[in-house]
C-alpha atoms as a PDB file:
ATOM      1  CA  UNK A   1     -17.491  -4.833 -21.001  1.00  0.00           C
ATOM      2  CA  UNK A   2     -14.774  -2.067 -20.484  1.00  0.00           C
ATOM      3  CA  UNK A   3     -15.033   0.710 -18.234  1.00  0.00           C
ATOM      4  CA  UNK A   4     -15.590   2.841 -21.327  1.00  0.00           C
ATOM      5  CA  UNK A   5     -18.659   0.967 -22.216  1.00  0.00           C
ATOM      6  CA  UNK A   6     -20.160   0.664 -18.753  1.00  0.00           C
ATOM      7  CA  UNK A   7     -19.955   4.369 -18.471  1.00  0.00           C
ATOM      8  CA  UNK A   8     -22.426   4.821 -21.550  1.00  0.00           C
ATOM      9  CA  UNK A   9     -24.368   2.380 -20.823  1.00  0.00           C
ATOM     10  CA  UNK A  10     -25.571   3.479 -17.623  1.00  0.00           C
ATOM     11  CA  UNK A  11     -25.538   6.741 -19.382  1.00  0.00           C
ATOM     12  CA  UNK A  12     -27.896   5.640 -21.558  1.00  0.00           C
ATOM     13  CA  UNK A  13     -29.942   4.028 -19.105  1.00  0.00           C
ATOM     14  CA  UNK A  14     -30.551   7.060 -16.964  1.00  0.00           C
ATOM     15  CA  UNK A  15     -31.841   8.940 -20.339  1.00  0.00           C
ATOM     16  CA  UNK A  16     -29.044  11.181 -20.803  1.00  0.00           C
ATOM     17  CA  UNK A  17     -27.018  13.216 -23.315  1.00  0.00           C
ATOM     18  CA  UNK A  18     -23.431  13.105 -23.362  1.00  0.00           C
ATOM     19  CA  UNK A  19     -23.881  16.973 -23.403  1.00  0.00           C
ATOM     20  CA  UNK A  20     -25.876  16.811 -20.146  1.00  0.00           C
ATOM     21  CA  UNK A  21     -23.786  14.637 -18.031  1.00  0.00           C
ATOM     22  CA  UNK A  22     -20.465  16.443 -18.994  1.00  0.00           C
ATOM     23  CA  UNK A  23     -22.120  19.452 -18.839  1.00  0.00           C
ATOM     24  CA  UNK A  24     -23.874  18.331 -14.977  1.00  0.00           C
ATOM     25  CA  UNK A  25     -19.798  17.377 -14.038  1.00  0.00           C
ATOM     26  CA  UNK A  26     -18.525  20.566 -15.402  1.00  0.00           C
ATOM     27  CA  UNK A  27     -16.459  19.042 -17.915  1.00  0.00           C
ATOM     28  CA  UNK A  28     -16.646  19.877 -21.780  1.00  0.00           C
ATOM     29  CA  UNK A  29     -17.952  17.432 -24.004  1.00  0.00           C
ATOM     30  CA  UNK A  30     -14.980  16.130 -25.750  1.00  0.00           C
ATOM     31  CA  UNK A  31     -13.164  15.150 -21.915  1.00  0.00           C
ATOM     32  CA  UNK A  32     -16.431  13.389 -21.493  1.00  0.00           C
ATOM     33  CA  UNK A  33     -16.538  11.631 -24.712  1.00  0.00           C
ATOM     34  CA  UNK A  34     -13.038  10.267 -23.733  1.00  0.00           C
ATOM     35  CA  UNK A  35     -14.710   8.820 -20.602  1.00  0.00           C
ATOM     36  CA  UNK A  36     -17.167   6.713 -22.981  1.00  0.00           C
ATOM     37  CA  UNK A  37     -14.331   5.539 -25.406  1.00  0.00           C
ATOM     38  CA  UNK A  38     -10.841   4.817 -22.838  1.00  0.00           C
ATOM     39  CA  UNK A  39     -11.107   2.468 -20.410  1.00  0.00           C
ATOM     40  CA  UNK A  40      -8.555   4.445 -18.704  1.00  0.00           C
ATOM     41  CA  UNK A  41      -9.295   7.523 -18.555  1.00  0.00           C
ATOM     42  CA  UNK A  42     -11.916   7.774 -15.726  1.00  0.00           C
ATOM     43  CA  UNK A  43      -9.024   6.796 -13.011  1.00  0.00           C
ATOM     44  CA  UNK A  44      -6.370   9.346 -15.039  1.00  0.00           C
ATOM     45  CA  UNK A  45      -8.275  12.024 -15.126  1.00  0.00           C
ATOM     46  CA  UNK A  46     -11.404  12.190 -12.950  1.00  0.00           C
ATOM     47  CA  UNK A  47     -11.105  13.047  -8.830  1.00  0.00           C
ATOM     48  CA  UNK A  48     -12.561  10.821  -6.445  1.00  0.00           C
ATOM     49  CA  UNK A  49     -14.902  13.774  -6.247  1.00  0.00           C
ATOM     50  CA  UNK A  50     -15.782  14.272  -9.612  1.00  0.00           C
ATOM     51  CA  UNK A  51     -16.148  10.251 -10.221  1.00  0.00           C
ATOM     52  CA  UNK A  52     -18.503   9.852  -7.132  1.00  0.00           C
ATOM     53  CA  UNK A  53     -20.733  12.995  -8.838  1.00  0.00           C
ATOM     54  CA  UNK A  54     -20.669  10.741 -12.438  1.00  0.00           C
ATOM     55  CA  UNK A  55     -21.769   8.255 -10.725  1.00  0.00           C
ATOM     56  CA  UNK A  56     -24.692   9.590  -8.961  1.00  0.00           C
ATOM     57  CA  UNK A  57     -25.608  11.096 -12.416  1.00  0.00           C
ATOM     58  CA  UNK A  58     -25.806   7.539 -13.792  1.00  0.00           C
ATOM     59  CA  UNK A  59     -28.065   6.592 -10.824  1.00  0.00           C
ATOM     60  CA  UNK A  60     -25.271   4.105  -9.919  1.00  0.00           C
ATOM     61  CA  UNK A  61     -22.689   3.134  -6.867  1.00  0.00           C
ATOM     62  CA  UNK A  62     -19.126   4.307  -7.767  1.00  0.00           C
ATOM     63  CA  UNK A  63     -17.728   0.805  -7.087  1.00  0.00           C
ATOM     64  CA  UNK A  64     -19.982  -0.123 -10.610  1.00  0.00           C
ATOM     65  CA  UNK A  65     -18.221   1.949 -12.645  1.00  0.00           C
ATOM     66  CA  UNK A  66     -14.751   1.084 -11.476  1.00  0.00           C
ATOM     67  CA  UNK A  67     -12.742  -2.440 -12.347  1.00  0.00           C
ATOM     68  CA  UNK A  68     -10.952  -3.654  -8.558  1.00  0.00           C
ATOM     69  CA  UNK A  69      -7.779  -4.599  -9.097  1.00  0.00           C
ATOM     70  CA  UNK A  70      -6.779  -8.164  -9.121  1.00  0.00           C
ATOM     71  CA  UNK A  71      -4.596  -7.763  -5.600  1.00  0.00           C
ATOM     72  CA  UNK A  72      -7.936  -6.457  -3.776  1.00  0.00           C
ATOM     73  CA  UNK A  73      -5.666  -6.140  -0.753  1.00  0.00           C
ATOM     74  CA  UNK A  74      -6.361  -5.222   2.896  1.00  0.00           C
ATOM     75  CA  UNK A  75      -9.719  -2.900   3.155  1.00  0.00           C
ATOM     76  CA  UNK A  76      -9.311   0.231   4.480  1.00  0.00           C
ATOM     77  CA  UNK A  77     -10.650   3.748   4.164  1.00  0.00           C
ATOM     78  CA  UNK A  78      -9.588   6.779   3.043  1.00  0.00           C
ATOM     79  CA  UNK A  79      -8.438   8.501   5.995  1.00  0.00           C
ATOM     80  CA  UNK A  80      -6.096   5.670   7.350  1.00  0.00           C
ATOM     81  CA  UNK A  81      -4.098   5.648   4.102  1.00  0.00           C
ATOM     82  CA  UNK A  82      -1.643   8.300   5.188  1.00  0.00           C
ATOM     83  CA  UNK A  83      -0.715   6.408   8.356  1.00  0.00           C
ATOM     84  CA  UNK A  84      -0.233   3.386   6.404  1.00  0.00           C
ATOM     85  CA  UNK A  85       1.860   4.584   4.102  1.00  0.00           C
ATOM     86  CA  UNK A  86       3.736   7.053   7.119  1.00  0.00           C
ATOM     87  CA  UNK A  87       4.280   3.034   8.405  1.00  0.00           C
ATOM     88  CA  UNK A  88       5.454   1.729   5.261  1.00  0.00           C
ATOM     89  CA  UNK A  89       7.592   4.093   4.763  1.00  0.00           C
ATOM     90  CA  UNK A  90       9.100   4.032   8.262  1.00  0.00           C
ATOM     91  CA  UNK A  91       9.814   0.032   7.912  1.00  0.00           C
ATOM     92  CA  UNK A  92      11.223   0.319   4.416  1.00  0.00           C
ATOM     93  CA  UNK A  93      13.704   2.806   5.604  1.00  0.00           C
ATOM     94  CA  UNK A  94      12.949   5.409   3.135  1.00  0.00           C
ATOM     95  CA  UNK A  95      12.451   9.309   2.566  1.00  0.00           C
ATOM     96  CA  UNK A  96       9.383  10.337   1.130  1.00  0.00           C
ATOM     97  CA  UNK A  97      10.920  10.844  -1.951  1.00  0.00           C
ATOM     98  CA  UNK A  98      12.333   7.350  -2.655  1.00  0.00           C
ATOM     99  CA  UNK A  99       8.619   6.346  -1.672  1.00  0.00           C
ATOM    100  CA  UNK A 100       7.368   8.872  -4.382  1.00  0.00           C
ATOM    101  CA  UNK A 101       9.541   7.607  -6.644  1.00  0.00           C
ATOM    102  CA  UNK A 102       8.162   4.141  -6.496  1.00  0.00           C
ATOM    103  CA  UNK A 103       4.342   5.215  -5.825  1.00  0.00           C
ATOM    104  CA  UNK A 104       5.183   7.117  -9.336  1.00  0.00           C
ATOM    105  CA  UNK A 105       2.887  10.100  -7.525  1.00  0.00           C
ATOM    106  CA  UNK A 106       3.961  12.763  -5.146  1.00  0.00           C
ATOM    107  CA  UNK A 107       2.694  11.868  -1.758  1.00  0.00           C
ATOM    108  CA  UNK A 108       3.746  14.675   0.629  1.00  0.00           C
ATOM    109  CA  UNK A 109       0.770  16.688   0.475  1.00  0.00           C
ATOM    110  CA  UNK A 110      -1.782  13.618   0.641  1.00  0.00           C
ATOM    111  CA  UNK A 111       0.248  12.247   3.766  1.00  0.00           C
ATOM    112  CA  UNK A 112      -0.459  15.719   4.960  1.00  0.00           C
ATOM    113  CA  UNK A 113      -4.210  16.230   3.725  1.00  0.00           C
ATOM    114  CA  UNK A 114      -6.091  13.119   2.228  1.00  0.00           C
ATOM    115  CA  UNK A 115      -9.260  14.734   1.800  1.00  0.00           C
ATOM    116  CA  UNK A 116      -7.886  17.503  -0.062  1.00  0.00           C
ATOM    117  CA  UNK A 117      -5.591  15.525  -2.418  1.00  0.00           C
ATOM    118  CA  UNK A 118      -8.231  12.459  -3.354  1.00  0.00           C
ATOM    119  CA  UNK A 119     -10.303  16.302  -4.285  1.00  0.00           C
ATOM    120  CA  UNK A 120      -7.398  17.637  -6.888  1.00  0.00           C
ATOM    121  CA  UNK A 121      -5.885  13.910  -7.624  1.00  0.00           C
ATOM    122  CA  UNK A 122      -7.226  11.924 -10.599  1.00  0.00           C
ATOM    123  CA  UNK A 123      -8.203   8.227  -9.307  1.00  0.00           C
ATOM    124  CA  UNK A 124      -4.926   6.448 -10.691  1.00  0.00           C
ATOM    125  CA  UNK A 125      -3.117   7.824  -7.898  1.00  0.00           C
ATOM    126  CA  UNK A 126      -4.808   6.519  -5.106  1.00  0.00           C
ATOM    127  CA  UNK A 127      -4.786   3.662  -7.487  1.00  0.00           C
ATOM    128  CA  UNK A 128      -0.959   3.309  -7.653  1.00  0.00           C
ATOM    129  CA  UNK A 129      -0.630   4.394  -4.404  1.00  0.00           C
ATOM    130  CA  UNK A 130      -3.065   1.758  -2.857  1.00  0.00           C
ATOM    131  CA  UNK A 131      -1.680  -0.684  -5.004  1.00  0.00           C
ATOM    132  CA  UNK A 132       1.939  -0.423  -3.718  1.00  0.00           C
ATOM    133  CA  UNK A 133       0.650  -0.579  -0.488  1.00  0.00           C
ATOM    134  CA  UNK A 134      -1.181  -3.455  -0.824  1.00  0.00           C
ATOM    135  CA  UNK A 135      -4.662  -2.170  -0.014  1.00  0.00           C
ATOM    136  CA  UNK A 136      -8.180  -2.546  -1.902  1.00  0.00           C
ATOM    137  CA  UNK A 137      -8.913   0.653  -4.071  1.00  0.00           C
ATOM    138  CA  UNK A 138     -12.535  -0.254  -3.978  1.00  0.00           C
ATOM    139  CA  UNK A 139     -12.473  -0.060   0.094  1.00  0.00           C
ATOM    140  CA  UNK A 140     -10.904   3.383  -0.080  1.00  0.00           C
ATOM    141  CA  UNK A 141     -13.851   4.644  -2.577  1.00  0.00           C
ATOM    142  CA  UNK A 142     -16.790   2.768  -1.163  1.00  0.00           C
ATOM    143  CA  UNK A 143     -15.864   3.305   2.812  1.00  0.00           C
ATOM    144  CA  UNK A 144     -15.293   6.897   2.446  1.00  0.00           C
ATOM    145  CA  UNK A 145     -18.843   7.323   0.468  1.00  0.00           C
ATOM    146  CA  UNK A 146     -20.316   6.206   3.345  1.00  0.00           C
ATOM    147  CA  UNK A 147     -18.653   9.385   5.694  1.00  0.00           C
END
């Protein structure tokens, strides 16, 4: 079962309308209905904010609606991702922008303020950006709901 289906299903579970839960997110209804039908579009176009809300509005863990990648990679949260990448960076020999350039994100103002960006960032950017790094998505998500 896809993300897409996983989504309604716990959807239906908890006893809801489409029209409530978008409407509980502050979304409209059609954005919603794309949750329910592309398996991609809760990490391109939901925050880490607004997926963590969904969730609790399904009555489930945000880690259940989400597929970990196959390279789990190191676990660490949130908040230790900018100095990771700062380090990465620094031992690849490269300016932020050649690192943007392969992240396929801009990265400057999440280096500066992760809390902020994971709030105005859809999921598939920590995503890619946790991916190139070689660090577990699911750690970033699940360790920081527990701040």
């Amino acid at each position: 079962m896809g993300i897409a289906e996983t989504i309604r299903a716990y959807r239906v579970r908890a006893g809801k309308s489409a029209q409530q839960v978008a409407s509980d997110l502050g979304i409209n209804e059609a954005w919603y209905q794309d949750l329910e039908t592309y398996d991609d579009e809760l990490a391109s176009t939901l925050t880490l904010f607004q997926a963590k809300h969904l969730a609790t509005l399904l009555g489930v863990e945000l880690s259940d609606l989400l597929v970990e990648n196959e390279h789990a990679g190191r676990k660490v949260g949130l908040l230790d991702l900018p100095t990771i990448a700062r380090k990465h960076i620094e031992a690849e020999n490269l300016s932020i922008e050649e690192f943007e350039n392969l992240v396929g994100w801009e990265v400057a103002g999440f280096l500066e303020s992760p809390v902020a960006a994971a709030a105005e960032m859809p999921i598939a950017f920590l995503r890619d950006l946790s991916n190139h790094l070689g660090v577990s998505l699911l750690s970033l998500l699940v360790e920081e709901h527990a701040h």
